[in-house]
PDB file of N, CA and C in Angstrom:
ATOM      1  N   UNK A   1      -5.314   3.064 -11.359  1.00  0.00           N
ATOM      2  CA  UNK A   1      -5.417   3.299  -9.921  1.00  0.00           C
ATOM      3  C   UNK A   1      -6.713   4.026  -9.609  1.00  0.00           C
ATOM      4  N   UNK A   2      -7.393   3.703  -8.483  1.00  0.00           N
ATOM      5  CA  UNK A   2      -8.343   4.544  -8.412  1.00  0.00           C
ATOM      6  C   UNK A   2      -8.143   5.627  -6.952  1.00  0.00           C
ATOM      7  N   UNK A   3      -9.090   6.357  -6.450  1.00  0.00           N
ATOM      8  CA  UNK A   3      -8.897   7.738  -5.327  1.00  0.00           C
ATOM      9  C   UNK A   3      -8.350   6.836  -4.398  1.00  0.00           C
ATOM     10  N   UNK A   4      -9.182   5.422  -3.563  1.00  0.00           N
ATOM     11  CA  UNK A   4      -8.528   4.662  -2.319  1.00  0.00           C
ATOM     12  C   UNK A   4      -7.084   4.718  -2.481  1.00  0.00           C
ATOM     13  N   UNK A   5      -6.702   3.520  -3.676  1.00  0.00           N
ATOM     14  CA  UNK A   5      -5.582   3.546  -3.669  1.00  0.00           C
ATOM     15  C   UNK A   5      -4.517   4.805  -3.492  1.00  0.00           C
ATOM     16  N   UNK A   6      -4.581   5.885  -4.543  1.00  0.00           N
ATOM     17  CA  UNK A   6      -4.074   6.827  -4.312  1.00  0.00           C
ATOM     18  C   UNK A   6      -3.996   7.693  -2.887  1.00  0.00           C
ATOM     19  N   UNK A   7      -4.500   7.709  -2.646  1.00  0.00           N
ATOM     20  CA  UNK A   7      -4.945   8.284  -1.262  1.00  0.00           C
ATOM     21  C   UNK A   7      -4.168   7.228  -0.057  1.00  0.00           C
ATOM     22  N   UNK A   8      -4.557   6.121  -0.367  1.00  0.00           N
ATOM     23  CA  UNK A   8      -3.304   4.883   0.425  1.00  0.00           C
ATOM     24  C   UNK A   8      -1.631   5.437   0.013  1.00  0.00           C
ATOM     25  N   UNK A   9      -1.546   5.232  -1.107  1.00  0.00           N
ATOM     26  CA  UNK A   9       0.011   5.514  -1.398  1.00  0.00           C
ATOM     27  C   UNK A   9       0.269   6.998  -0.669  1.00  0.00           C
ATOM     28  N   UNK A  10      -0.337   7.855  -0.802  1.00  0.00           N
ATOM     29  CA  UNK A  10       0.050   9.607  -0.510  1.00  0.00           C
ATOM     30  C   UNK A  10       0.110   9.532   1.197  1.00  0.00           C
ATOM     31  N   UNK A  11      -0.721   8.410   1.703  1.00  0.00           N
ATOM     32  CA  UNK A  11      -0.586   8.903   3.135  1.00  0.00           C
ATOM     33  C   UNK A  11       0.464   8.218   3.516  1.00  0.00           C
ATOM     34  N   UNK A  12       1.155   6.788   2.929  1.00  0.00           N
ATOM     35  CA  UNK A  12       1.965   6.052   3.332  1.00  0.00           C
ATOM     36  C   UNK A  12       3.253   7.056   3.070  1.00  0.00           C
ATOM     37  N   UNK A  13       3.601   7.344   2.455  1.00  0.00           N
ATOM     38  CA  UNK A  13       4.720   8.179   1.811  1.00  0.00           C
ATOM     39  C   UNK A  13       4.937   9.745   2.762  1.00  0.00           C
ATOM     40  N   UNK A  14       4.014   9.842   3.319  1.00  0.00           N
ATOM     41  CA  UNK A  14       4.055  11.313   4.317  1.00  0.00           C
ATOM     42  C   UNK A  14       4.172  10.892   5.411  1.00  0.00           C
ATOM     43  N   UNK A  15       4.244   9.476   5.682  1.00  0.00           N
ATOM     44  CA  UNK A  15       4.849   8.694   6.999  1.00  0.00           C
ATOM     45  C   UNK A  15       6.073   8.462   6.349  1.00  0.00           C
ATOM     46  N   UNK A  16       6.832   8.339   5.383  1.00  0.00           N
ATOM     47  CA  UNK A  16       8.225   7.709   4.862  1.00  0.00           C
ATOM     48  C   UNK A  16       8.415   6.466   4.694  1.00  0.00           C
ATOM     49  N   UNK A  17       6.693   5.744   4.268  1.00  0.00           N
ATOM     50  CA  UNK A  17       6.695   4.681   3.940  1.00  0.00           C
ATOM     51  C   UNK A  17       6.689   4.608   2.292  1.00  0.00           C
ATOM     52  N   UNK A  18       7.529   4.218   1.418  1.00  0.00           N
ATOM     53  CA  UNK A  18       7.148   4.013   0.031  1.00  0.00           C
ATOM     54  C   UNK A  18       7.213   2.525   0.092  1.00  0.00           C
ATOM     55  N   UNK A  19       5.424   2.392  -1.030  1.00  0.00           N
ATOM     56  CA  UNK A  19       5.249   1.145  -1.393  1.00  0.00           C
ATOM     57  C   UNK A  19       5.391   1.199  -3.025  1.00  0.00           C
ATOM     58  N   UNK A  20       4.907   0.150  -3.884  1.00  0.00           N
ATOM     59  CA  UNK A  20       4.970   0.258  -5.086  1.00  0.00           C
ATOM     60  C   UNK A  20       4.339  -1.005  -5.660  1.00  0.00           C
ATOM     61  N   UNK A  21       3.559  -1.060  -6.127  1.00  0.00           N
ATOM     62  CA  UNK A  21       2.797  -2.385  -6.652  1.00  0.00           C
ATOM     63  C   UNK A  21       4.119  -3.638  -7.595  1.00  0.00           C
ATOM     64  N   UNK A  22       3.234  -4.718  -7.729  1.00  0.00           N
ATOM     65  CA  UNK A  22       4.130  -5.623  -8.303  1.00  0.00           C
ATOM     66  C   UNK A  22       3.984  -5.828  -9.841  1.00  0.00           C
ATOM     67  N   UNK A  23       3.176  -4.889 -10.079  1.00  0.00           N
ATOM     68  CA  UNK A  23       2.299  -5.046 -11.534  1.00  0.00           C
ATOM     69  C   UNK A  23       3.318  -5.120 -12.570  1.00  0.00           C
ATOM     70  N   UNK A  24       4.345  -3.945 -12.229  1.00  0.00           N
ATOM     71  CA  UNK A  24       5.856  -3.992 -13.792  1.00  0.00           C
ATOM     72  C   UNK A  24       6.520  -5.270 -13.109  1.00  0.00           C
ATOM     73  N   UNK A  25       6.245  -6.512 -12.308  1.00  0.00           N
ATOM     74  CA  UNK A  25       6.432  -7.273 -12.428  1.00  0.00           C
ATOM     75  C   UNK A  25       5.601  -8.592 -13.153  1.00  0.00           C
ATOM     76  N   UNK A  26       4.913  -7.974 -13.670  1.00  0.00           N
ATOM     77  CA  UNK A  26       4.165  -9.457 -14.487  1.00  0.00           C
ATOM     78  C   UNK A  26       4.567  -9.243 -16.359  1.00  0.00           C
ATOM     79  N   UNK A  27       3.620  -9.900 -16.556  1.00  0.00           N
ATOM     80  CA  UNK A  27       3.629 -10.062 -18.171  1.00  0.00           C
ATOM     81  C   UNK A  27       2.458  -9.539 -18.641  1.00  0.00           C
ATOM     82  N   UNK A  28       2.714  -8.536 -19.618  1.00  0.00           N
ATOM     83  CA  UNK A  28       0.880  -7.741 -19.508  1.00  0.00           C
ATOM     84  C   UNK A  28      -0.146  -9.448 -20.610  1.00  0.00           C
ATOM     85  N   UNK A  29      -1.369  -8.443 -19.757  1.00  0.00           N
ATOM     86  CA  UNK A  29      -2.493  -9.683 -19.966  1.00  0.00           C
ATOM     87  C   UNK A  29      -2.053 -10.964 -18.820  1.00  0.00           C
ATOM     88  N   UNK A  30      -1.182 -11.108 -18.305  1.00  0.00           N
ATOM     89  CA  UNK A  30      -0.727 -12.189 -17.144  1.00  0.00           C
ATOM     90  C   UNK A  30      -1.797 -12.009 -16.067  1.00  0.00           C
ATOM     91  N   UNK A  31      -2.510 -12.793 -15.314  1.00  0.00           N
ATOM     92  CA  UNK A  31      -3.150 -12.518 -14.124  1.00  0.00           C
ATOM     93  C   UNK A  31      -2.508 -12.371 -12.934  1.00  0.00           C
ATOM     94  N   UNK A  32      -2.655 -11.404 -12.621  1.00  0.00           N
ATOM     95  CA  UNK A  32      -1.786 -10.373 -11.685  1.00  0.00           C
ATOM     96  C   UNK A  32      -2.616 -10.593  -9.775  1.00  0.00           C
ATOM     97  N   UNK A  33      -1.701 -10.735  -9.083  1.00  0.00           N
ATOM     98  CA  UNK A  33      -2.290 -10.821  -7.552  1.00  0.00           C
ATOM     99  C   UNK A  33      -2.034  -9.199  -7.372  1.00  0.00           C
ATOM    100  N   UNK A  34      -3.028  -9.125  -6.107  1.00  0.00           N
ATOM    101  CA  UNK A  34      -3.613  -7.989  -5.822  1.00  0.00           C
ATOM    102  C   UNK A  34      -2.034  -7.449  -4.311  1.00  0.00           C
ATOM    103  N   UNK A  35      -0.817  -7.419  -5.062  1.00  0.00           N
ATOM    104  CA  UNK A  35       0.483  -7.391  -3.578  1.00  0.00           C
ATOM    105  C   UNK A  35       1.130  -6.348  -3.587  1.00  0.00           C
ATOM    106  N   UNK A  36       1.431  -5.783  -3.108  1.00  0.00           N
ATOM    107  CA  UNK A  36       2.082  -5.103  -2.527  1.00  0.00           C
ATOM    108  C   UNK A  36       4.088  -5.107  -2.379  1.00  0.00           C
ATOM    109  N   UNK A  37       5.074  -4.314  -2.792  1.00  0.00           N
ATOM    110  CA  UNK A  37       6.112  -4.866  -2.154  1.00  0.00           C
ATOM    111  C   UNK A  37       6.545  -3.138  -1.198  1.00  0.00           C
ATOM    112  N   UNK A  38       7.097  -4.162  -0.212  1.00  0.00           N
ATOM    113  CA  UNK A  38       7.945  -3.344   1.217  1.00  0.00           C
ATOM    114  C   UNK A  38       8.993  -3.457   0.679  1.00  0.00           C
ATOM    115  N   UNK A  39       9.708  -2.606   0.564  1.00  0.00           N
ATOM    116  CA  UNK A  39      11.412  -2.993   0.952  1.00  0.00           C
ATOM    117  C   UNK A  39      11.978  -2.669   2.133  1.00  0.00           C
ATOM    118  N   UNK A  40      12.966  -3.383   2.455  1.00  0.00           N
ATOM    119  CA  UNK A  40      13.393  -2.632   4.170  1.00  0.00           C
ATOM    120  C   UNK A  40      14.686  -3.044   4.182  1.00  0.00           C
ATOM    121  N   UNK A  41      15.451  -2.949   2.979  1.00  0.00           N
ATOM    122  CA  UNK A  41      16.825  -3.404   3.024  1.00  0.00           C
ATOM    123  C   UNK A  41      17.749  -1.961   3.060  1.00  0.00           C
ATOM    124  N   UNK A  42      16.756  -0.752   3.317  1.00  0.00           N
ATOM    125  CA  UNK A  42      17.652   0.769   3.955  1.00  0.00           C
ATOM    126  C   UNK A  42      16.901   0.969   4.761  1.00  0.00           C
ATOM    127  N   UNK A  43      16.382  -0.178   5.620  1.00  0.00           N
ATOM    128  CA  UNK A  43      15.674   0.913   6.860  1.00  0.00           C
ATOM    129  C   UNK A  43      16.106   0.176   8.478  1.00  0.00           C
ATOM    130  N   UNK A  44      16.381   1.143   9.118  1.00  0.00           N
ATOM    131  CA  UNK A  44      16.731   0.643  10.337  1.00  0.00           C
ATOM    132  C   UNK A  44      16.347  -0.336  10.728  1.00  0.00           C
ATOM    133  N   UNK A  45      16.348  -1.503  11.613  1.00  0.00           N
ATOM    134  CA  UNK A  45      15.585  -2.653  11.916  1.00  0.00           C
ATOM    135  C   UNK A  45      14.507  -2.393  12.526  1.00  0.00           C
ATOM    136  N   UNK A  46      14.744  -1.558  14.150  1.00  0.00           N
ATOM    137  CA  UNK A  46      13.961  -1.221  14.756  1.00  0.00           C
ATOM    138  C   UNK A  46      12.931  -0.384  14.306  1.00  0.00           C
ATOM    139  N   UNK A  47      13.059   0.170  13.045  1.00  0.00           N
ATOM    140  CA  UNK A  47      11.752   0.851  12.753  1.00  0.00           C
ATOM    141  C   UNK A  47      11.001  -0.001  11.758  1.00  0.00           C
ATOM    142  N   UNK A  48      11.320  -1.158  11.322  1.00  0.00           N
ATOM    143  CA  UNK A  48      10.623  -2.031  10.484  1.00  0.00           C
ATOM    144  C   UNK A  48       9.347  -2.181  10.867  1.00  0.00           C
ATOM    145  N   UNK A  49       9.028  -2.529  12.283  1.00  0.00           N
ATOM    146  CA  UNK A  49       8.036  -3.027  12.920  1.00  0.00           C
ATOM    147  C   UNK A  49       6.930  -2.149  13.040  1.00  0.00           C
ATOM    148  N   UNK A  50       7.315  -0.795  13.332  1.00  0.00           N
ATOM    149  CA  UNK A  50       6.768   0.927  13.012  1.00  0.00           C
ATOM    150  C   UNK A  50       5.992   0.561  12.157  1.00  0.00           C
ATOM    151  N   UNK A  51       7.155   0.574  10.336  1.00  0.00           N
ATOM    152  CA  UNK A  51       6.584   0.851   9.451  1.00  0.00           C
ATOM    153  C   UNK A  51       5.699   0.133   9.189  1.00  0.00           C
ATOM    154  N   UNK A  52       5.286  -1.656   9.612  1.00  0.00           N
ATOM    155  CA  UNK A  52       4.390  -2.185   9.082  1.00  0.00           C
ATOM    156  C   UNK A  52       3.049  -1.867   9.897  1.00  0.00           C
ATOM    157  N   UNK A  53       3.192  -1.619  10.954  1.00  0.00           N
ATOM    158  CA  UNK A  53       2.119  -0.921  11.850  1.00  0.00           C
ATOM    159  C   UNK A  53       1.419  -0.059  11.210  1.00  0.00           C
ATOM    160  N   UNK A  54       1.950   0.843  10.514  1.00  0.00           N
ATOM    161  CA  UNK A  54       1.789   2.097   9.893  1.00  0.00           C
ATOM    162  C   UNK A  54       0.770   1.633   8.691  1.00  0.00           C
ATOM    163  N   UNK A  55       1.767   0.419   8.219  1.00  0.00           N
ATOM    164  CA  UNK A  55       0.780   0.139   6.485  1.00  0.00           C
ATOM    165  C   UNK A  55      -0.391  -0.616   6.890  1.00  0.00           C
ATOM    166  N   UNK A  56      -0.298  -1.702   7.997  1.00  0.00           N
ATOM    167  CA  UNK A  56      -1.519  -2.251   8.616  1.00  0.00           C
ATOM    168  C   UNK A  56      -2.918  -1.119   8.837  1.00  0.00           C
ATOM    169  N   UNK A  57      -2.545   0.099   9.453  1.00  0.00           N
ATOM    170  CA  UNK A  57      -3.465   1.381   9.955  1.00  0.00           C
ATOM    171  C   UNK A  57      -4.107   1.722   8.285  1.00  0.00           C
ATOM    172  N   UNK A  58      -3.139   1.748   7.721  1.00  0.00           N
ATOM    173  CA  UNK A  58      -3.920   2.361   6.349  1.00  0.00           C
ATOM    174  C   UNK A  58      -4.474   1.245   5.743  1.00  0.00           C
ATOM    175  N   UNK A  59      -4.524   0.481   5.522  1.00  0.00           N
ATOM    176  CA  UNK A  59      -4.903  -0.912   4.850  1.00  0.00           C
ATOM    177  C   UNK A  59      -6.388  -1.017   5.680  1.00  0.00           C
ATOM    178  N   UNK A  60      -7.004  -0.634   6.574  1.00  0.00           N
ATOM    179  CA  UNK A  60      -7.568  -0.631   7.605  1.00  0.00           C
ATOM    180  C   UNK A  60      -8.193   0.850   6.716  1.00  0.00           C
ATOM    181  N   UNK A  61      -7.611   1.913   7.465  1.00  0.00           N
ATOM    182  CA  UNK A  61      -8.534   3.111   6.812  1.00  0.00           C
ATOM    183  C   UNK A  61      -8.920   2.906   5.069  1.00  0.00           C
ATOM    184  N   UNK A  62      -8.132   2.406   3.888  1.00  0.00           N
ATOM    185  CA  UNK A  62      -8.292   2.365   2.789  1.00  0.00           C
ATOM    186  C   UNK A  62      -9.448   1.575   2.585  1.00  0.00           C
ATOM    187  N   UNK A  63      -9.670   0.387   3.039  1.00  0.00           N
ATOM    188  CA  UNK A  63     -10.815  -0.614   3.080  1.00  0.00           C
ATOM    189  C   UNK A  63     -11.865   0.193   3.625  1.00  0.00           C
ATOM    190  N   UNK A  64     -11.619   0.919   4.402  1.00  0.00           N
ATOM    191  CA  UNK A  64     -13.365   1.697   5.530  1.00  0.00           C
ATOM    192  C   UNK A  64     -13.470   2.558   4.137  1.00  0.00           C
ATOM    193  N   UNK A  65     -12.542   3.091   3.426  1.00  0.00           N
ATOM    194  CA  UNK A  65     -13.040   4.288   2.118  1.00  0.00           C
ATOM    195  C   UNK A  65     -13.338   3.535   1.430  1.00  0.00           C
ATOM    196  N   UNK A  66     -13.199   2.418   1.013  1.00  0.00           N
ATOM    197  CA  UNK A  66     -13.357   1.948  -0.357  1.00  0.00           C
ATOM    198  C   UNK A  66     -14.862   1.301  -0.318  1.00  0.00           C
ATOM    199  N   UNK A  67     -14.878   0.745   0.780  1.00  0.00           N
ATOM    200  CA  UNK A  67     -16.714   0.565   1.335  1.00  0.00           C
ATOM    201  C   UNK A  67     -17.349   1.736   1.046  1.00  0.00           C
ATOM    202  N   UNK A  68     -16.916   2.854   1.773  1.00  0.00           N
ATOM    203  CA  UNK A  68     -18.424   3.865   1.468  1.00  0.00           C
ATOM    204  C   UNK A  68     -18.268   4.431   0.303  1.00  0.00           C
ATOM    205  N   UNK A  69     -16.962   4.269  -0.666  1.00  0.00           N
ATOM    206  CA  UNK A  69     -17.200   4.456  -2.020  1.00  0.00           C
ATOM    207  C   UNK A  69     -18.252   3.235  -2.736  1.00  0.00           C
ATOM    208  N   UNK A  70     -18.660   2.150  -2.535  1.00  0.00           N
ATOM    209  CA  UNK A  70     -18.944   1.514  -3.179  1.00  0.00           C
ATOM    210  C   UNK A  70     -20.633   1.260  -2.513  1.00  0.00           C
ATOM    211  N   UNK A  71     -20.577   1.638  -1.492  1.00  0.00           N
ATOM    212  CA  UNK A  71     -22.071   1.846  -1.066  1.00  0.00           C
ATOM    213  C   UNK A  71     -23.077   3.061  -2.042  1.00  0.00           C
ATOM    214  N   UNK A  72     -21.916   3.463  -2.485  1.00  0.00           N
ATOM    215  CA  UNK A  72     -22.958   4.891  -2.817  1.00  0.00           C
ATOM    216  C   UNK A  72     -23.408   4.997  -4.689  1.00  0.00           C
TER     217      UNK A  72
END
């Protein structure tokens, strides 16, 4: 993992969003997609829509960090 990422997961989680990569879902050495999983099978309905709002905003701020990490 590197700081973006981390820094993505820590802010999602202080909203009461937990994400978790799909990676202990592959086969190591397997080529792995770059995904994400949501779960929302304990979360109210009406706040589903919240929460993806929420991960959209950071997905958004994580990309603006990960640029000026890589500019420099």
């Amino acid at each position: 993992k590197n700081i973006v990422t981390e820094t993505f997961i820590k802010k999602l989680r202080e909203n009461q969003i937990n994400i978790d990569s799909v990676d202990r879902n592959y086969l190591n050495n397997f080529h792995k997609e770059k995904l994400l999983k949501l779960n929302v099978s304990n979360v109210k309905e009406e706040r589903i829509e919240e929460g993806i709002r929420k991960v959209i905003e950071e997905i958004k701020q994580a990309e603006r960090l990960n640029f000026q990490f890589k500019k420099e």
